[in-house]
PDB file of N, CA and C in Angstrom:
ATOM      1  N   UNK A   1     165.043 118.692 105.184  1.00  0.00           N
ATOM      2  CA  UNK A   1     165.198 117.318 104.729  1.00  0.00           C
ATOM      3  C   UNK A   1     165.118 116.375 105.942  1.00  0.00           C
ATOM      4  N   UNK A   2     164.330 115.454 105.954  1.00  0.00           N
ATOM      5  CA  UNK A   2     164.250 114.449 106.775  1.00  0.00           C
ATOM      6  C   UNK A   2     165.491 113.244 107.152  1.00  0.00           C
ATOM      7  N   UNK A   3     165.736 113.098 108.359  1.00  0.00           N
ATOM      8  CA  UNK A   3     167.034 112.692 108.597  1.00  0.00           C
ATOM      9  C   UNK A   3     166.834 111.036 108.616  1.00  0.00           C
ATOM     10  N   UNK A   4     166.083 110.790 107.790  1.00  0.00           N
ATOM     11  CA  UNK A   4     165.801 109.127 107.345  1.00  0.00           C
ATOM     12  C   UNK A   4     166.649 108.271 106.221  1.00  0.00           C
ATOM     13  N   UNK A   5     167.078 106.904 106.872  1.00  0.00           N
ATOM     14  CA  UNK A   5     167.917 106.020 105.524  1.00  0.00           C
ATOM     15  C   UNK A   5     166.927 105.735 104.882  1.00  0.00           C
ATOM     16  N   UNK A   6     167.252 105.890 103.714  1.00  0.00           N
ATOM     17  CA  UNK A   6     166.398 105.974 102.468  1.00  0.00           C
ATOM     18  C   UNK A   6     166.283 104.019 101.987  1.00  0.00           C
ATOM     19  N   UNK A   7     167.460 103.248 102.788  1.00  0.00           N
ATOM     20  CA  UNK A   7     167.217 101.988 102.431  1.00  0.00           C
ATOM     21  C   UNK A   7     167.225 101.548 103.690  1.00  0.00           C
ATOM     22  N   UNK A   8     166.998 101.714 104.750  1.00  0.00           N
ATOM     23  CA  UNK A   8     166.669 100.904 106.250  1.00  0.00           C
ATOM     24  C   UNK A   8     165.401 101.413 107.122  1.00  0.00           C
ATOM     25  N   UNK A   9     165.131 102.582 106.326  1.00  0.00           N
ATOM     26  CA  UNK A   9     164.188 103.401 107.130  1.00  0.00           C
ATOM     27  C   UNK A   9     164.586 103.610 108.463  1.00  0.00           C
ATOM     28  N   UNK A  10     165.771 103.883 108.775  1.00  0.00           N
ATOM     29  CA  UNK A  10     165.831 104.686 110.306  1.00  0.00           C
ATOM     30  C   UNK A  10     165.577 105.792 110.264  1.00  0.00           C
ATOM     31  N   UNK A  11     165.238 106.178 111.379  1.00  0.00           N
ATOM     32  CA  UNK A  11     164.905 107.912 111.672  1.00  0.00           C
ATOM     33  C   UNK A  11     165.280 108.014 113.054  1.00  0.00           C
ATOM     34  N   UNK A  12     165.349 109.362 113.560  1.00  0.00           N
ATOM     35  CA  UNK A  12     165.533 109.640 114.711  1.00  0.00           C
ATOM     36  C   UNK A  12     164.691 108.850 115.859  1.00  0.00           C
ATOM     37  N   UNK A  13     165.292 108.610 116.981  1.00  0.00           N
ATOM     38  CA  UNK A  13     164.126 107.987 117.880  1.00  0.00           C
ATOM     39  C   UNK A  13     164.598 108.890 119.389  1.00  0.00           C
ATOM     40  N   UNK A  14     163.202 108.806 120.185  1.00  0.00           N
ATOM     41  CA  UNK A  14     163.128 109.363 121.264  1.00  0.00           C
ATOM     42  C   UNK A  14     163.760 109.028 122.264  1.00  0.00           C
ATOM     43  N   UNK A  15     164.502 109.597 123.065  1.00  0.00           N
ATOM     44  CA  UNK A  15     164.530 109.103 124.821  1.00  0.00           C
ATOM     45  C   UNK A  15     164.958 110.538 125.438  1.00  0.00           C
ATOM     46  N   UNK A  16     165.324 109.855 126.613  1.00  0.00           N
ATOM     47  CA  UNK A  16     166.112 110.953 128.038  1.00  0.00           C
ATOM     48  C   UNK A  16     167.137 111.028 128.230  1.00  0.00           C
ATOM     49  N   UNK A  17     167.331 111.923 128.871  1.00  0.00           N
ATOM     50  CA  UNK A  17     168.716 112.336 129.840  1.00  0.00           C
ATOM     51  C   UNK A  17     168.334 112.164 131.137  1.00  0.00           C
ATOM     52  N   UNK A  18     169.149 111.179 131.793  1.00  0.00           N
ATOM     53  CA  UNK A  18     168.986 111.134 133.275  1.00  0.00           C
ATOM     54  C   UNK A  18     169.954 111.421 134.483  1.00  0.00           C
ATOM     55  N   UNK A  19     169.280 112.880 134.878  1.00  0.00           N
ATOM     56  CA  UNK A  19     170.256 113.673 135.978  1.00  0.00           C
ATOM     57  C   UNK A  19     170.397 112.442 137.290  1.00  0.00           C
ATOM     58  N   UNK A  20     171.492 111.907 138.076  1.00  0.00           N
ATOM     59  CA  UNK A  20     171.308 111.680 139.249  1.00  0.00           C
ATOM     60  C   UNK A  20     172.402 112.115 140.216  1.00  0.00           C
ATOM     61  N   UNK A  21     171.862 112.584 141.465  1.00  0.00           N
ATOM     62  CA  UNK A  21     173.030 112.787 142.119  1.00  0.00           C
ATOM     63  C   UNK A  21     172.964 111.639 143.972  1.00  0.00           C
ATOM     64  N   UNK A  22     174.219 111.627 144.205  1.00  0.00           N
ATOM     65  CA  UNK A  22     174.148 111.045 145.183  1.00  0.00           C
ATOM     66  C   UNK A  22     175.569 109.682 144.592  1.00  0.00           C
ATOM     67  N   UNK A  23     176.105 109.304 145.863  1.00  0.00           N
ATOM     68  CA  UNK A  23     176.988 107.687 145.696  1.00  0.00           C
ATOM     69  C   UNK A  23     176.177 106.946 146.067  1.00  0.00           C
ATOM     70  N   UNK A  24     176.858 105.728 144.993  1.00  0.00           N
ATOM     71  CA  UNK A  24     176.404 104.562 144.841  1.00  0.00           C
ATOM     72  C   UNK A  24     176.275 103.529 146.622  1.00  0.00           C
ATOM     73  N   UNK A  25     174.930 103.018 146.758  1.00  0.00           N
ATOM     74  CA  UNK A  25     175.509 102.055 147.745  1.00  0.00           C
ATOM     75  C   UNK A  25     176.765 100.753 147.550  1.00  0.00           C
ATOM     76  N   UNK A  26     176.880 100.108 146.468  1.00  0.00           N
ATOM     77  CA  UNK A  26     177.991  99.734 146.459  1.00  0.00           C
ATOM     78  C   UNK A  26     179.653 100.589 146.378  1.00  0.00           C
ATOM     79  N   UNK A  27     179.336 101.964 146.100  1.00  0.00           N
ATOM     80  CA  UNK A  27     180.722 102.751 146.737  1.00  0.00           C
ATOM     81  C   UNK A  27     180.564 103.242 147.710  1.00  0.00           C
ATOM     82  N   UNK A  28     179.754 102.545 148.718  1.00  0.00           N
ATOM     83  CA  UNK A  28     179.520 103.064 150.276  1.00  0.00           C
ATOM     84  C   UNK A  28     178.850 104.231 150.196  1.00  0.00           C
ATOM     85  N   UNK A  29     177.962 105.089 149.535  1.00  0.00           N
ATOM     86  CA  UNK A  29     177.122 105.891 150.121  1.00  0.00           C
ATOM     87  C   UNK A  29     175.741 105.373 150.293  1.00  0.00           C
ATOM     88  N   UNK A  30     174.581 106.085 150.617  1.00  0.00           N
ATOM     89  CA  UNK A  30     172.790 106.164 150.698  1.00  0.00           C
ATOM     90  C   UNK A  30     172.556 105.805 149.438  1.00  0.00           C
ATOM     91  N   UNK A  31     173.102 106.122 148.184  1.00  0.00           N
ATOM     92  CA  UNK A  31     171.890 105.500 147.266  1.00  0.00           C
ATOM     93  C   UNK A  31     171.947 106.408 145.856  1.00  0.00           C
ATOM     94  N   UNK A  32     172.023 106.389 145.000  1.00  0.00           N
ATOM     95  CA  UNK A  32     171.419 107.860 143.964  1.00  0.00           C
ATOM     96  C   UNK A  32     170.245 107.989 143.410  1.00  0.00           C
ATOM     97  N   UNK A  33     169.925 109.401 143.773  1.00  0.00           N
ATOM     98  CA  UNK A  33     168.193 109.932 143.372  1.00  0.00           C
ATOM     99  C   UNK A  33     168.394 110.358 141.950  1.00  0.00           C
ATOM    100  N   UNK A  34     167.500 110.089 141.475  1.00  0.00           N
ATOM    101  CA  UNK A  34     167.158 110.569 140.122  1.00  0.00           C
ATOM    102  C   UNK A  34     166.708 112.292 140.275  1.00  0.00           C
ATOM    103  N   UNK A  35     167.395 113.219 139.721  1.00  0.00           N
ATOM    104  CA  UNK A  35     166.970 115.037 140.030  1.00  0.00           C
ATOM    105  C   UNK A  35     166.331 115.729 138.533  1.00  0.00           C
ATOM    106  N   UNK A  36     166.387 114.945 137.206  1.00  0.00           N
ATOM    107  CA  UNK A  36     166.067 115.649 136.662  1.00  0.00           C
ATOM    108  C   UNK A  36     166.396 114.925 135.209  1.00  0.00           C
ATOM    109  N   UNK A  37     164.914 114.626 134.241  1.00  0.00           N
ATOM    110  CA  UNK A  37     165.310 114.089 133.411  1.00  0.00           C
ATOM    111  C   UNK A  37     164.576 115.155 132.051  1.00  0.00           C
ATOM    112  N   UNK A  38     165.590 115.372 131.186  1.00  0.00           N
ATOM    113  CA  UNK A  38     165.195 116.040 130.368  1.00  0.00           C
ATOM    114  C   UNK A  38     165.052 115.165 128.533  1.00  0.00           C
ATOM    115  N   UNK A  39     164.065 115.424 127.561  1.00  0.00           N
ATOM    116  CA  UNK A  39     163.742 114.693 126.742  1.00  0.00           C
ATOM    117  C   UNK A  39     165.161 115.125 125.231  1.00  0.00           C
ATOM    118  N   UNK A  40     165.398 114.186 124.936  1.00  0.00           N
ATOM    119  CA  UNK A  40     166.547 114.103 124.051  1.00  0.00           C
ATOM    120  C   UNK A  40     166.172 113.265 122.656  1.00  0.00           C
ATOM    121  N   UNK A  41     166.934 113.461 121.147  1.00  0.00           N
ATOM    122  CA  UNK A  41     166.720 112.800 120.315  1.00  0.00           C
ATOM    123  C   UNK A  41     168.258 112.009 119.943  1.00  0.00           C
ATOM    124  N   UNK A  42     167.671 110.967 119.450  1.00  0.00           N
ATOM    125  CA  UNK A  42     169.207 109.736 119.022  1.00  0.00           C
ATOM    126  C   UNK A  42     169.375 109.735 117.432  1.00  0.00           C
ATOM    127  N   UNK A  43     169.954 111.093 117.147  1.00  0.00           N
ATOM    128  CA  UNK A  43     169.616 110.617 115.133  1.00  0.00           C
ATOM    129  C   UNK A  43     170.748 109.418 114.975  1.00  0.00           C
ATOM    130  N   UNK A  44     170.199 109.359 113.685  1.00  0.00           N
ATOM    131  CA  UNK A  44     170.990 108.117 112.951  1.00  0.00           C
ATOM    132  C   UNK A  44     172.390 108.601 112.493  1.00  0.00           C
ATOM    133  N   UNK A  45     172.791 107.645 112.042  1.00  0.00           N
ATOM    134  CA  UNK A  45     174.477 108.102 111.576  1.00  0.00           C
ATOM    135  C   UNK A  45     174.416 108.101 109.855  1.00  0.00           C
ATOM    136  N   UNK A  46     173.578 109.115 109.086  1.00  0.00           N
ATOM    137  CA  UNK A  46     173.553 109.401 108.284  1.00  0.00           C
ATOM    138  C   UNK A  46     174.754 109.744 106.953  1.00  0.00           C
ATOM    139  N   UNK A  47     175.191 108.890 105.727  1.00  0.00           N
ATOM    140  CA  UNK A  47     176.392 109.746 104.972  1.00  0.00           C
ATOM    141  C   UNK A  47     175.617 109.647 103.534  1.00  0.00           C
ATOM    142  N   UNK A  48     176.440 110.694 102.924  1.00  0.00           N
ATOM    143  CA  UNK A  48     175.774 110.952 101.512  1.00  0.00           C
ATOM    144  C   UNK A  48     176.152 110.049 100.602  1.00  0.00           C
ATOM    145  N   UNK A  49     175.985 109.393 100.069  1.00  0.00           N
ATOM    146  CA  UNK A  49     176.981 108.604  99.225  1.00  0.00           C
ATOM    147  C   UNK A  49     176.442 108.430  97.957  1.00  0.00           C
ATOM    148  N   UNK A  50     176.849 108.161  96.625  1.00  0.00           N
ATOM    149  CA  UNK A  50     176.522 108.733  95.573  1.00  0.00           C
ATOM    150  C   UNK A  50     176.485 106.655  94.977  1.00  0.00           C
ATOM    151  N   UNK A  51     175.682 106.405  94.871  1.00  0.00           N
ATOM    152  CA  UNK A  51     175.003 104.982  94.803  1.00  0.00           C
ATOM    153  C   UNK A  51     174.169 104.648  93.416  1.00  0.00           C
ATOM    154  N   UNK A  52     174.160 103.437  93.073  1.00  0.00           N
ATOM    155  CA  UNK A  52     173.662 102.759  91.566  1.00  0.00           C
ATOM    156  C   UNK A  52     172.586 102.271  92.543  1.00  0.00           C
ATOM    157  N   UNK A  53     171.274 102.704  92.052  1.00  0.00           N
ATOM    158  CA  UNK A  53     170.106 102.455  92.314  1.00  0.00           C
ATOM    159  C   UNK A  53     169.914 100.807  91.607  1.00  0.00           C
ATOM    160  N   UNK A  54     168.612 100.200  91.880  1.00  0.00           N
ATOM    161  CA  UNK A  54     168.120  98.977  91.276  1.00  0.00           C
ATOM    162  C   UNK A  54     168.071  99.561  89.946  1.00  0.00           C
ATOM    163  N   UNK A  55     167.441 100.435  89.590  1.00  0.00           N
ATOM    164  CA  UNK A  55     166.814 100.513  88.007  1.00  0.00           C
ATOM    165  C   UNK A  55     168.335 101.138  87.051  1.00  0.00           C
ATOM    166  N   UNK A  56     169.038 101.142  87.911  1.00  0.00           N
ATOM    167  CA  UNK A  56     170.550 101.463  86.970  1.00  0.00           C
ATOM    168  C   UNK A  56     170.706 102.701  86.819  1.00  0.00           C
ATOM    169  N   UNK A  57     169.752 104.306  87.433  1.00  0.00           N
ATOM    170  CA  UNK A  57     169.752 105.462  88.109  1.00  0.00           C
ATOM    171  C   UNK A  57     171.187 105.504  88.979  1.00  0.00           C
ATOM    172  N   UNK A  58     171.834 106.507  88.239  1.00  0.00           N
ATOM    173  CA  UNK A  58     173.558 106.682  89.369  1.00  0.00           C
ATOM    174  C   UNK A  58     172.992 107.898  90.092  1.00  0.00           C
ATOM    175  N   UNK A  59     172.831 108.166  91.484  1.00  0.00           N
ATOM    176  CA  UNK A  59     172.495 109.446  92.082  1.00  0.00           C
ATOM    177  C   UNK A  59     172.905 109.285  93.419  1.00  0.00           C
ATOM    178  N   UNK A  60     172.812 110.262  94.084  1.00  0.00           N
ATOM    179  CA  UNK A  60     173.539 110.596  95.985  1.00  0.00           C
ATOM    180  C   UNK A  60     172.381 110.581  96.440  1.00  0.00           C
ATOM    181  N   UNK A  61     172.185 109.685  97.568  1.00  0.00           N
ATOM    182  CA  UNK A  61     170.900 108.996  98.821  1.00  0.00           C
ATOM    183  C   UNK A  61     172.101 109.240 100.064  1.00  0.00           C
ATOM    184  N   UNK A  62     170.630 109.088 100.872  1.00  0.00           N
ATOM    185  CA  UNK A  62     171.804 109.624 102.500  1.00  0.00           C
ATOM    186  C   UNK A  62     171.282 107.952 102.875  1.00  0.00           C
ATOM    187  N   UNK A  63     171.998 107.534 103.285  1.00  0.00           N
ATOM    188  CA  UNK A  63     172.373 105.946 103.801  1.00  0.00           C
ATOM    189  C   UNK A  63     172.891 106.100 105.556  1.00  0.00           C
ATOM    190  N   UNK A  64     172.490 105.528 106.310  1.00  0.00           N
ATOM    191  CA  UNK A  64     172.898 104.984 107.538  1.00  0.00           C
ATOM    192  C   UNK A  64     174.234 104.465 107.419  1.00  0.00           C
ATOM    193  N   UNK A  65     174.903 104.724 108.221  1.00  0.00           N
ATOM    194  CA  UNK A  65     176.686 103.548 107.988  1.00  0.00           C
ATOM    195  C   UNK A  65     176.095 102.157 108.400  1.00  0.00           C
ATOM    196  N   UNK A  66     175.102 102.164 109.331  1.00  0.00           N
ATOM    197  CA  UNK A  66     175.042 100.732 109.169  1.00  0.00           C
ATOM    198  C   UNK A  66     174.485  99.692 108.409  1.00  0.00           C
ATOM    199  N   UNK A  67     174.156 100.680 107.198  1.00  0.00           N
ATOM    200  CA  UNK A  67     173.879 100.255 105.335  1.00  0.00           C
ATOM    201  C   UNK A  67     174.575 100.112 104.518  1.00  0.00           C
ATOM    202  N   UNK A  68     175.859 100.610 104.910  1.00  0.00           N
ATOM    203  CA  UNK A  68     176.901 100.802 104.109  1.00  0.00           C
ATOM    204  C   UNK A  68     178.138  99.378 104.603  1.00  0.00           C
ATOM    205  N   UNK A  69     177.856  99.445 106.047  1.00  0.00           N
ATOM    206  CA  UNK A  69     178.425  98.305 106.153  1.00  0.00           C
ATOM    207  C   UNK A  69     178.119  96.681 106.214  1.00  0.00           C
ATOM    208  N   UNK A  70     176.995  96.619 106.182  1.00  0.00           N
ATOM    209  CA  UNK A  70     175.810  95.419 105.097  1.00  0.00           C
ATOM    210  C   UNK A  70     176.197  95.574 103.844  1.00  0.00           C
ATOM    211  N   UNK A  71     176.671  95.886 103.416  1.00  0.00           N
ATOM    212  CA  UNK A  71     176.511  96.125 102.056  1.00  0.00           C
ATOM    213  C   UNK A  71     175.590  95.976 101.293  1.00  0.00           C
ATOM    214  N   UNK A  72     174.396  96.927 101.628  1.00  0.00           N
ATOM    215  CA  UNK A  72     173.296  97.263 101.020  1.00  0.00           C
ATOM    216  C   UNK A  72     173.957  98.417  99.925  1.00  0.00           C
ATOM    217  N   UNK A  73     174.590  99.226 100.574  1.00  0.00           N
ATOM    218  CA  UNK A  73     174.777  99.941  99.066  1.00  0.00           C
ATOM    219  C   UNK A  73     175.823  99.717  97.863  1.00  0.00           C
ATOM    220  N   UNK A  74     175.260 100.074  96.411  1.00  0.00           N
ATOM    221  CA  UNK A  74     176.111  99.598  95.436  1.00  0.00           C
ATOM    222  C   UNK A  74     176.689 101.186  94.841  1.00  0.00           C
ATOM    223  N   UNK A  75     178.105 101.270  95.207  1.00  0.00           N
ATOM    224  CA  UNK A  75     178.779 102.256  95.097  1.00  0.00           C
ATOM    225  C   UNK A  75     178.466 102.453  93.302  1.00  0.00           C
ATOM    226  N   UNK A  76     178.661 103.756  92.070  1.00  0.00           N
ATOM    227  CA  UNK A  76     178.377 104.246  91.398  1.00  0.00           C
ATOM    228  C   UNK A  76     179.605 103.582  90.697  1.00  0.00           C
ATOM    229  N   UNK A  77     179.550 103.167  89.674  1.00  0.00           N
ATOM    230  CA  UNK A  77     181.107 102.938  88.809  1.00  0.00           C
ATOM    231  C   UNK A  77     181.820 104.129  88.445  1.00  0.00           C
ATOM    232  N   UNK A  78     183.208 104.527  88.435  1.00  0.00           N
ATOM    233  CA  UNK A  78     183.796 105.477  87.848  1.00  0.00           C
ATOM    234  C   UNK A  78     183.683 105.874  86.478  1.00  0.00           C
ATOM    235  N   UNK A  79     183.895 107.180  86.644  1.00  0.00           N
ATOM    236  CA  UNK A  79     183.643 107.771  85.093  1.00  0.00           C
ATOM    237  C   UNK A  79     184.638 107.415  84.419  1.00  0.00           C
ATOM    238  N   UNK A  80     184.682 107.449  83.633  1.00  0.00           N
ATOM    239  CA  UNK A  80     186.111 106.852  82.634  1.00  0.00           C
ATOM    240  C   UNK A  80     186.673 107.881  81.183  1.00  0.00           C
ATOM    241  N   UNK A  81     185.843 109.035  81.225  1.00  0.00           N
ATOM    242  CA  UNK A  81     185.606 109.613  79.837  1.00  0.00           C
ATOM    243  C   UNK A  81     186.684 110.506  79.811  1.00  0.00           C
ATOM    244  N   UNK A  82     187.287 111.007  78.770  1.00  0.00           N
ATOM    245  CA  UNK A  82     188.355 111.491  78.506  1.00  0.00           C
ATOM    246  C   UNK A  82     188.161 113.119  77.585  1.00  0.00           C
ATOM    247  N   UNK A  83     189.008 114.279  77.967  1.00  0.00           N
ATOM    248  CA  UNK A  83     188.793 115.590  77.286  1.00  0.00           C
ATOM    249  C   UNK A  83     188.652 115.562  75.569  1.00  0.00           C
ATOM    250  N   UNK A  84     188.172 115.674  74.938  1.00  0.00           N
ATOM    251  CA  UNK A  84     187.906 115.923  73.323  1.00  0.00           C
ATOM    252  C   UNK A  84     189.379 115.931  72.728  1.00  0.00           C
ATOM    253  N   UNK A  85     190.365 116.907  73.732  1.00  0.00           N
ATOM    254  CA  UNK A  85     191.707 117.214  72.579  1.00  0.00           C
ATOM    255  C   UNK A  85     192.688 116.242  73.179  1.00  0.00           C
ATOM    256  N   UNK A  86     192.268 115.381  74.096  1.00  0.00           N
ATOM    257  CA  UNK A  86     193.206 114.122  74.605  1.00  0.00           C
ATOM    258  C   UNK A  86     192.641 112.937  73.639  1.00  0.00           C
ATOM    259  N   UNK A  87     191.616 112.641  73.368  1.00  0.00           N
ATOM    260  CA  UNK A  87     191.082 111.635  72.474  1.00  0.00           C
ATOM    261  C   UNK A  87     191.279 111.508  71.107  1.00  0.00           C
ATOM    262  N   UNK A  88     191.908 112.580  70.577  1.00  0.00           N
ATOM    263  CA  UNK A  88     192.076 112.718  68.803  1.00  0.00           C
ATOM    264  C   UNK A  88     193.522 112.638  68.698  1.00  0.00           C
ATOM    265  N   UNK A  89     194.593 113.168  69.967  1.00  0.00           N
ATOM    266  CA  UNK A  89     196.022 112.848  69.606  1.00  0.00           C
ATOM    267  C   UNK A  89     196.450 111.391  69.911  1.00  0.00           C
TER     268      UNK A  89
END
């Protein structure tokens, strides 16, 4: 499954890791060299959440939190329905 918000379209994006060793010239040393940068991914902050679509479809989409806190998503209304032998007494 693809680790994409289904309403922001984020997806994972690319960058690095950057090794350096050496002190800083402002903490009094020479300088720091860059020794070694290796390639890394940034996923999104993906949650499942069980959401009222536009067309009035109640179903679970994986949403970004930072969709959830827009309030792009419209949480599902509670069920309300009651057991058969609780409803007749």
């Amino acid at each position: 499954m693809a680790r994409i918000c289904e309403l922001t379209g984020k997806r994972p994006m690319k960058g690095s890791i950057i090794w350096r060793s050496g002190k800083p010239k402002k903490q009094g040393g020479i300088g720091t060299h860059i020794t070694a940068i290796t390639k890394r991914r940034f996923l999104p902050n993906l949650q499942r959440v069980k959401a009222q679509l536009p067309s009035g479809e109640v179903r679970y989409i994986r949403v970004s939190a930072a969709a959830i806190k827009k309030g792009l998503v419209l949480k599902a209304p509670k069920r309300n329905w009651k057991k058969p032998e609780a409803a007749k007494a």
